[in-house]
C-alpha atoms as a PDB file:
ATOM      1  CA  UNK A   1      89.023 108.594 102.025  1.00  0.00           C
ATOM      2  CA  UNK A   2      90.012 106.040  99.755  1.00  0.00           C
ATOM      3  CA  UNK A   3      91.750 102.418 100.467  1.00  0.00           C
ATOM      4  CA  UNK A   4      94.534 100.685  98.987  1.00  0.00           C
ATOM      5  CA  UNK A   5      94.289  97.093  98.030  1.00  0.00           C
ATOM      6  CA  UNK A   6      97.482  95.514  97.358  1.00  0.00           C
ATOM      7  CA  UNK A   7      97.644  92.280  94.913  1.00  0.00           C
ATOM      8  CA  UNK A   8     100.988  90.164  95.640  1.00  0.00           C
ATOM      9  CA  UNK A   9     101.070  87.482  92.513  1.00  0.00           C
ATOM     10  CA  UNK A  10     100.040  88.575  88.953  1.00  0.00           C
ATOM     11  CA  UNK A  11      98.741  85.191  87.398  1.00  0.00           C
ATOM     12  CA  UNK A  12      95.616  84.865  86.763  1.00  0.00           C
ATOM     13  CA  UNK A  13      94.349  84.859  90.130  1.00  0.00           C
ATOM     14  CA  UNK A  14      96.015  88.957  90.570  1.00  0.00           C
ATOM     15  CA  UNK A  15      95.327  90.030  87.517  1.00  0.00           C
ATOM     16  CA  UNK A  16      91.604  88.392  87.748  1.00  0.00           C
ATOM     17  CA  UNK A  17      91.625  90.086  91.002  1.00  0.00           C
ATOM     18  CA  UNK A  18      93.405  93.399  90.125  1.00  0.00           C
ATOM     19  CA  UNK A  19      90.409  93.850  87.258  1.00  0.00           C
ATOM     20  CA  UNK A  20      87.852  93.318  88.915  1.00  0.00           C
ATOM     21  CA  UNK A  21      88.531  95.677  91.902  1.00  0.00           C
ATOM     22  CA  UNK A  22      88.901  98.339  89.429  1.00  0.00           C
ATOM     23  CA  UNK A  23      86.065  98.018  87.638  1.00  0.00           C
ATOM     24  CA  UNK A  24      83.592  97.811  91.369  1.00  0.00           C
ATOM     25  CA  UNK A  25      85.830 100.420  92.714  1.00  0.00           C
ATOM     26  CA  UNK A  26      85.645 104.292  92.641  1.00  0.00           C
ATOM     27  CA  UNK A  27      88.682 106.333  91.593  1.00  0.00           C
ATOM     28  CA  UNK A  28      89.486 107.213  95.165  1.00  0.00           C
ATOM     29  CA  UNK A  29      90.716 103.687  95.779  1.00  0.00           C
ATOM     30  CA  UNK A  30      93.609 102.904  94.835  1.00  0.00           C
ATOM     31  CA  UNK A  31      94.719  99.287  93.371  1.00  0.00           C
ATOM     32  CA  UNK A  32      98.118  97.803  93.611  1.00  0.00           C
ATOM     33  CA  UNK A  33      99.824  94.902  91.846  1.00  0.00           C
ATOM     34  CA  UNK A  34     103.254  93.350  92.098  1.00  0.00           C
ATOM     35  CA  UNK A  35     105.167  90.644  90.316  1.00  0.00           C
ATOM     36  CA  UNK A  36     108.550  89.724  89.543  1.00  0.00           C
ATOM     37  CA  UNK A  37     108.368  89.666  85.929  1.00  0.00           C
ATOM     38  CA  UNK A  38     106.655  92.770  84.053  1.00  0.00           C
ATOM     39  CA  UNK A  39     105.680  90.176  81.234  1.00  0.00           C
ATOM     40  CA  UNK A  40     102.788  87.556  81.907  1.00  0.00           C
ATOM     41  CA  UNK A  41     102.731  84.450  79.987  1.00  0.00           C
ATOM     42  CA  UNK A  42      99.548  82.030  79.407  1.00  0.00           C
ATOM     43  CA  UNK A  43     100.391  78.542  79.619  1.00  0.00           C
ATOM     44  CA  UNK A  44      98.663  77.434  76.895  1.00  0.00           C
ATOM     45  CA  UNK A  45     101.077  79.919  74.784  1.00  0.00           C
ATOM     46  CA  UNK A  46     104.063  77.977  76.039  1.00  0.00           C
ATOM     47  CA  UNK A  47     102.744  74.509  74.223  1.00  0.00           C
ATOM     48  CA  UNK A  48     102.572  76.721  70.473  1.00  0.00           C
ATOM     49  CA  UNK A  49     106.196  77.921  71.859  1.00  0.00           C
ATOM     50  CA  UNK A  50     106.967  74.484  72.194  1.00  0.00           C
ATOM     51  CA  UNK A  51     105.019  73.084  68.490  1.00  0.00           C
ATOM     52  CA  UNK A  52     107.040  75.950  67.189  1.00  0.00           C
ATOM     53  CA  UNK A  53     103.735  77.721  65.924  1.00  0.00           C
ATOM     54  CA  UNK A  54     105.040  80.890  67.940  1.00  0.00           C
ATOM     55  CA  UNK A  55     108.056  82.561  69.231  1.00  0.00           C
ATOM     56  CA  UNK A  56     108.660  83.724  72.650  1.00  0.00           C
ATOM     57  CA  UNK A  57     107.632  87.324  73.404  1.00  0.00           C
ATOM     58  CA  UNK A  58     104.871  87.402  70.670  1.00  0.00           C
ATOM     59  CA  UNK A  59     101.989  86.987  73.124  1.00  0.00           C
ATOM     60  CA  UNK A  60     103.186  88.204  76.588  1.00  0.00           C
ATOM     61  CA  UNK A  61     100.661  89.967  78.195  1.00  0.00           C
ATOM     62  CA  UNK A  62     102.345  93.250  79.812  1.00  0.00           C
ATOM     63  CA  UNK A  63     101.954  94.448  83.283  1.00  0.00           C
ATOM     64  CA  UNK A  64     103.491  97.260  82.780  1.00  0.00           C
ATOM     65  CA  UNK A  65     100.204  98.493  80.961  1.00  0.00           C
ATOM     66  CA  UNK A  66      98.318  98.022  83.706  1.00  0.00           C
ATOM     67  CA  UNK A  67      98.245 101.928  84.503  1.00  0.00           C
ATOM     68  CA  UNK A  68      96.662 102.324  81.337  1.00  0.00           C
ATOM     69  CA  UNK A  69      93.242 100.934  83.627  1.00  0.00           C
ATOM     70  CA  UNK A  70      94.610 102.463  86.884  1.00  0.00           C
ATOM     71  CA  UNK A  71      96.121  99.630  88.460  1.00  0.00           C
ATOM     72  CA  UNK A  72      99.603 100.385  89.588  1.00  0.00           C
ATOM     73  CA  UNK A  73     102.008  97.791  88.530  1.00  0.00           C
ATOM     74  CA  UNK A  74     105.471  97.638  91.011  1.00  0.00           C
ATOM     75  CA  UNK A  75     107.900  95.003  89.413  1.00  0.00           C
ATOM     76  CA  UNK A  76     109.767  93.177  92.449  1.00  0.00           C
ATOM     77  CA  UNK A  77     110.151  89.910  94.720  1.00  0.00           C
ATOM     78  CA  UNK A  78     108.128  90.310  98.166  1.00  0.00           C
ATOM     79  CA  UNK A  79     110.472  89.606 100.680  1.00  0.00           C
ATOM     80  CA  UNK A  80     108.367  89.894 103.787  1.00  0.00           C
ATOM     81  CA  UNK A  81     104.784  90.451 104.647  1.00  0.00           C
ATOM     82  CA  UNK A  82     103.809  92.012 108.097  1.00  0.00           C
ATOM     83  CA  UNK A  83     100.080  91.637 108.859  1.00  0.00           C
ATOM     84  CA  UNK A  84     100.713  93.594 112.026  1.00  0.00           C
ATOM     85  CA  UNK A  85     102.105  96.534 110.410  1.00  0.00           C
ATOM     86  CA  UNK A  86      99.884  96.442 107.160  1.00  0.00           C
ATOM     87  CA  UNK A  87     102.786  96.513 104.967  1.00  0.00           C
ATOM     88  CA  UNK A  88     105.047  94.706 102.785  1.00  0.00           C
ATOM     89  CA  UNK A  89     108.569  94.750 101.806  1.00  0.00           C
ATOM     90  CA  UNK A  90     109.389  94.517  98.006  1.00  0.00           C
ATOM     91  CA  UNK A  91     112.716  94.152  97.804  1.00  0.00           C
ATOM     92  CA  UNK A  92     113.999  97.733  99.642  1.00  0.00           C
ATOM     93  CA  UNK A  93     110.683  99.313  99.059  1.00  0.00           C
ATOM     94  CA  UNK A  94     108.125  99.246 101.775  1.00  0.00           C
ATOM     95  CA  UNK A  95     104.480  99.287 100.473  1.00  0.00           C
ATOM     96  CA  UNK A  96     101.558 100.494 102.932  1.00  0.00           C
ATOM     97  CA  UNK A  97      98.086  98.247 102.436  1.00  0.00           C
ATOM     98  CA  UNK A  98      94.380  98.539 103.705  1.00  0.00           C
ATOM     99  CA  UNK A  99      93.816  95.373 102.453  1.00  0.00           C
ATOM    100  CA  UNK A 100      96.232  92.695 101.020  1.00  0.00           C
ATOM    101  CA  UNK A 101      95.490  89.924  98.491  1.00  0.00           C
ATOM    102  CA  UNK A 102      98.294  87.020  98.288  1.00  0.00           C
ATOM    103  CA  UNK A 103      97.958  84.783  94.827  1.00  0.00           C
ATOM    104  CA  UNK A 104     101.485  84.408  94.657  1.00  0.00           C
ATOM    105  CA  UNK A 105     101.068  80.844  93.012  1.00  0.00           C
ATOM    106  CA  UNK A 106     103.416  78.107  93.775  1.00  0.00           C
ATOM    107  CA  UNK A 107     107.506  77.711  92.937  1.00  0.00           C
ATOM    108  CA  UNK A 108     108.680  74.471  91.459  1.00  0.00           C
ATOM    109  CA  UNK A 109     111.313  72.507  94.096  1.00  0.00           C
ATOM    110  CA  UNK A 110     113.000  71.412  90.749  1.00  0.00           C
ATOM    111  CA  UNK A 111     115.725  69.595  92.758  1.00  0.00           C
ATOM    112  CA  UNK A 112     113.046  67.197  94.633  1.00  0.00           C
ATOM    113  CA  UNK A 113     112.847  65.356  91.192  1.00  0.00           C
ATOM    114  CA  UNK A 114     116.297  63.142  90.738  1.00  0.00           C
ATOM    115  CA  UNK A 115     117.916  64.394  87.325  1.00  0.00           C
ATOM    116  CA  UNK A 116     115.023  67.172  85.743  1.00  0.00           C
ATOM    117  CA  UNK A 117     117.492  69.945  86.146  1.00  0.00           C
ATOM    118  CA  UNK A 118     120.038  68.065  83.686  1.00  0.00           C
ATOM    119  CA  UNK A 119     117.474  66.378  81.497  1.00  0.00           C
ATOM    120  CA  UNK A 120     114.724  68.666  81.565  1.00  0.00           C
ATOM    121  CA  UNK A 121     113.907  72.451  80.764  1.00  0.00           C
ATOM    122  CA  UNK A 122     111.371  74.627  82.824  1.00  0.00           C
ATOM    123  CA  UNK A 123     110.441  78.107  81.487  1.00  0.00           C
ATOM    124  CA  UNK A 124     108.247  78.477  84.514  1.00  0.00           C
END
């Protein structure tokens, strides 16, 4: 009978892990990612955004593709993790797990920095 791994966070470290998994795993397993955002952005695109050498959306890598290499994509915010129960809540949804993988990154505390959110902009 085959598992499901579950992959909160799809940066680098979720998709890196997401891949991977699928390509060591059989076709009974099945592979789960979520993320807010179906679109994935590389840094380094956002300094070209910035030079004005490209435009937003021109090089957005999309998770919602992911099926296309059996890994399911679920767009959503995780909104509580229970170890205990092996599941996790995704907005309403409640999603089952065998095994969980958290690379959720970090969130900027924009307001810890006196005047960025007037002076500055963050795409992040």
């Amino acid at each position: 009978m085959g598992k499901h791994i579950l992959i909160l966070g799809g940066g680098f470290g979720g998709l890196a892990a997401a891949d991977t998994l699928r390509k060591g795993l059989s076709s009974e397993h099945k592979v789960t990612l979520v993320d807010r955002k179906p679109l994935f952005l590389m840094g380094l695109t956002k300094l070209w955004i910035l030079n004005g050498t490209r435009r937003v959306g021109e090089s957005p890598g999309n998770r919602t593709l992911l099926a296309k290499r059996g890994i399911d994509f679920i767009e959503g915010e995780v909104t509580a993790i229970s170890v205990a129960n092996r599941e996790v809540l995704v907005g309403k949804q409640r999603l089952t797990y065998d095994y969980l993988i958290i690379a959720l990154g970090a969130d900027y505390a924009i307001g810890s920095t006196p005047g960025f959110a007037t002076h500055a902009k963050n795409s992040g």
